[in-house]
C-alpha atoms as a PDB file:
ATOM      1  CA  UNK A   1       5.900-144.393  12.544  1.00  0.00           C
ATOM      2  CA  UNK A   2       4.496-142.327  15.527  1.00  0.00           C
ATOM      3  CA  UNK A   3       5.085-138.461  16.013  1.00  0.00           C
ATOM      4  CA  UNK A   4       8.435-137.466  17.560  1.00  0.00           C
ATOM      5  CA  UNK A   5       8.606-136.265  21.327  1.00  0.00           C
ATOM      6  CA  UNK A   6       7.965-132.693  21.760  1.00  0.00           C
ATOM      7  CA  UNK A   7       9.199-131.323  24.820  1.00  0.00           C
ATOM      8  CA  UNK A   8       7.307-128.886  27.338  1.00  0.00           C
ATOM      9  CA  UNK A   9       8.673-126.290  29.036  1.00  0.00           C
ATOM     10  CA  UNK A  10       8.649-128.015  33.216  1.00  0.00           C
ATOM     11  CA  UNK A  11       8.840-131.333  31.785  1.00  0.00           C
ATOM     12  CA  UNK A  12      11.748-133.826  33.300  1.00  0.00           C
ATOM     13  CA  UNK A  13      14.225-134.484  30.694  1.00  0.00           C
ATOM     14  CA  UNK A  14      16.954-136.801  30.674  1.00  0.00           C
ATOM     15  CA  UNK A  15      20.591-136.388  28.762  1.00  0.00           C
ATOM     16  CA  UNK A  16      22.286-139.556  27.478  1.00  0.00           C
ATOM     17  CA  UNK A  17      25.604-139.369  27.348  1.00  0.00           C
ATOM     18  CA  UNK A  18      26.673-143.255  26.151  1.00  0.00           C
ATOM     19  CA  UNK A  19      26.318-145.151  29.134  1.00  0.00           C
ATOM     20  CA  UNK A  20      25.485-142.269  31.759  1.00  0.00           C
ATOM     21  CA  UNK A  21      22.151-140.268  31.805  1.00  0.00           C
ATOM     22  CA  UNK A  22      21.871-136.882  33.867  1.00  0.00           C
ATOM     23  CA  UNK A  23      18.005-136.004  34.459  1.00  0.00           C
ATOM     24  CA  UNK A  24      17.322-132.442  33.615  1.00  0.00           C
ATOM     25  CA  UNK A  25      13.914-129.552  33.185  1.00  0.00           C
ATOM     26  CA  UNK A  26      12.854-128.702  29.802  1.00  0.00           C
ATOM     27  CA  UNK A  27      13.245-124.659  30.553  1.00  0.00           C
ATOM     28  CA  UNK A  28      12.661-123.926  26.938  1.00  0.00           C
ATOM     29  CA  UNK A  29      11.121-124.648  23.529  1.00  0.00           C
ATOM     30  CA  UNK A  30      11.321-123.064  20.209  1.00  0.00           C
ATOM     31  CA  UNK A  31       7.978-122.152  18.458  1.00  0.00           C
ATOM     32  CA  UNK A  32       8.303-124.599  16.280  1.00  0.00           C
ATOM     33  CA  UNK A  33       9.206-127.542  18.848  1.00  0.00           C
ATOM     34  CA  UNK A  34      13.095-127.620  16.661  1.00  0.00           C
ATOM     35  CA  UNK A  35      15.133-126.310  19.535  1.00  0.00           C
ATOM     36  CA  UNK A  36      15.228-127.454  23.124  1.00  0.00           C
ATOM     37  CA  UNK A  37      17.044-126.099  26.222  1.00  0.00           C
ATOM     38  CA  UNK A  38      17.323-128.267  28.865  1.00  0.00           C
ATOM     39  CA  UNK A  39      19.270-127.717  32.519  1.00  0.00           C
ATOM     40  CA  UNK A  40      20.308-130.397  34.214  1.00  0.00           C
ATOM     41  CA  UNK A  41      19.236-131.180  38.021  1.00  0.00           C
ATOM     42  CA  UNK A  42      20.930-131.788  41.025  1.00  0.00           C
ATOM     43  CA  UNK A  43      21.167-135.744  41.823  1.00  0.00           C
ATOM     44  CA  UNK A  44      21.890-136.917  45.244  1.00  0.00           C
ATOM     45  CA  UNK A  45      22.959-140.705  45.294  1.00  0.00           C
ATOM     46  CA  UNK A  46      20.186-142.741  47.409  1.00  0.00           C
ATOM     47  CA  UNK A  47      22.268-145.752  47.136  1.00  0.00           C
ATOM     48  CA  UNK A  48      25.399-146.308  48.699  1.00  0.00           C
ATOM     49  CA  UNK A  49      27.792-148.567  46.817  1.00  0.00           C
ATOM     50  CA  UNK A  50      29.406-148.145  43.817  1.00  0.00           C
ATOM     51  CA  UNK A  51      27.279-150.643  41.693  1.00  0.00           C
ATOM     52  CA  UNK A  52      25.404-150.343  38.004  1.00  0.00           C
ATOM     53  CA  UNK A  53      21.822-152.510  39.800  1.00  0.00           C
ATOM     54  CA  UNK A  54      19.422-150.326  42.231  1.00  0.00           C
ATOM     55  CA  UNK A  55      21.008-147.095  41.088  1.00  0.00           C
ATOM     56  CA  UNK A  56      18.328-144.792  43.074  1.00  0.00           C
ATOM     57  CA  UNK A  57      18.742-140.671  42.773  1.00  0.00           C
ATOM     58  CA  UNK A  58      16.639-137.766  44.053  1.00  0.00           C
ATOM     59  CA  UNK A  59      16.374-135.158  41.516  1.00  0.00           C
ATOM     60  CA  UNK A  60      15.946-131.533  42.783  1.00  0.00           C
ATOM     61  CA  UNK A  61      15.404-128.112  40.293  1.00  0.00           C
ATOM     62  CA  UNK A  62      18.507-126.066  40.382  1.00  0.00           C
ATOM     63  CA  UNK A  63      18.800-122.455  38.290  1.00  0.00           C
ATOM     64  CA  UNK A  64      22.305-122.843  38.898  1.00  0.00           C
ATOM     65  CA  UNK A  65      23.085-125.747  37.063  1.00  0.00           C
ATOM     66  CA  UNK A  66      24.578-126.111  33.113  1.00  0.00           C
ATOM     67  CA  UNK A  67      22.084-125.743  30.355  1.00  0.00           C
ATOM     68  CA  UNK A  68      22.342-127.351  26.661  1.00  0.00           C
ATOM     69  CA  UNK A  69      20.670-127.147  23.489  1.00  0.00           C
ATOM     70  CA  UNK A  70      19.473-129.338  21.353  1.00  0.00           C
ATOM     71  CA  UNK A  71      17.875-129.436  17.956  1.00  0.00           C
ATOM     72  CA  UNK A  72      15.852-132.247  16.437  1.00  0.00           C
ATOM     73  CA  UNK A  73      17.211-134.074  13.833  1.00  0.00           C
ATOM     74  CA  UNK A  74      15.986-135.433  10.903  1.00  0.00           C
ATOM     75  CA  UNK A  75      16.053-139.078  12.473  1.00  0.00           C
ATOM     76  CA  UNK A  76      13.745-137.575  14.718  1.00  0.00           C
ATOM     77  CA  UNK A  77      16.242-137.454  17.883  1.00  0.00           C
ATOM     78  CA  UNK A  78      17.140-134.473  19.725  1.00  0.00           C
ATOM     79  CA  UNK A  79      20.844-134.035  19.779  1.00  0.00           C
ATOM     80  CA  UNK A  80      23.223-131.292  21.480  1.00  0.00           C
ATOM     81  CA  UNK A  81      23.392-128.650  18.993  1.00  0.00           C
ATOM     82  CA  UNK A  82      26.266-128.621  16.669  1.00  0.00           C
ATOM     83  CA  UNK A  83      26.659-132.353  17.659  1.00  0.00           C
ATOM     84  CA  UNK A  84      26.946-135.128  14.519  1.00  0.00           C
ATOM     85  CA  UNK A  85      23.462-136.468  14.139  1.00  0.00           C
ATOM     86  CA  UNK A  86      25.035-139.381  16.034  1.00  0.00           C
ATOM     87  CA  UNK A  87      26.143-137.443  18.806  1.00  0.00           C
ATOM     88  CA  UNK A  88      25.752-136.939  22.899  1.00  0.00           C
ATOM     89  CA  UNK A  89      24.536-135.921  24.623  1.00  0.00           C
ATOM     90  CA  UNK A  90      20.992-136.995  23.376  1.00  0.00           C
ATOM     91  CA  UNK A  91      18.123-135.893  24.741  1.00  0.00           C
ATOM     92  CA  UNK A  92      15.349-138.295  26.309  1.00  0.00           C
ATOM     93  CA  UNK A  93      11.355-137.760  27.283  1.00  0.00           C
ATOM     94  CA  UNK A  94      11.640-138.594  31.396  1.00  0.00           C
ATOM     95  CA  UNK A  95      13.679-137.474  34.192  1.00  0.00           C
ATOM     96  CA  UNK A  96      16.072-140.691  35.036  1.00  0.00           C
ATOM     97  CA  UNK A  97      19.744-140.180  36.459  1.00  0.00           C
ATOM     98  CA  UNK A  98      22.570-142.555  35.858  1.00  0.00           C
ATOM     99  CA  UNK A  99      26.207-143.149  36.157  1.00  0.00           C
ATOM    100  CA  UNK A 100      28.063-146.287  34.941  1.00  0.00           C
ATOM    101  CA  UNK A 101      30.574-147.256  37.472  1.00  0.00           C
ATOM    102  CA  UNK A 102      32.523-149.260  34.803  1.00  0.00           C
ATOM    103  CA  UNK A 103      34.287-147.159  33.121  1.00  0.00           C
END
């Protein structure tokens, strides 16, 4: 079994929420690497149609944006805090934006 992910403060993040991901900044982490904030970017659509292939985003840093908290889990998974261990949004090493047109 290899060593859970711990986030860095500056690091790109990404929240999974089911089928759409929202790329964030780590912009904190507990001493003990337990409890993670992480503030979502702002994503501007590169792409023009409405379609799940060739989803392409530009990610910018913005202060102004929501923040959420995780906690690691004992399944090794950060997970918003107070969330069930099975929970969203969940929190993923790598800055990646996505939005499921399906739903």
């Amino acid at each position: 079994m290899t060593a859970p992910w711990t986030p860095k403060v500056g690091e790109g993040a990404t929240l999974c929420y089911w089928t759409d991901r929202y790329a964030g900044t780590v912009i904190a982490v507990s001493k003990n690497g337990r409890t993670v904030a992480v503030q979502q970017d702002t994503a501007k659509a590169l792409h023009t149609m409405m379609t799940d292939s060739g989803q392409q985003w530009e990610h910018e840093r913005d202060p102004q944006e929501a923040v959420t908290v995780l906690t690691r889990r004992k399944n090794g998974r950060y997970i918003a805090k107070g969330a069930t261990m099975n929970g969203t949004p969940r929190l993923m090493q790598g800055r990646h934006h996505y939005f499921d047109y399906s739903f």
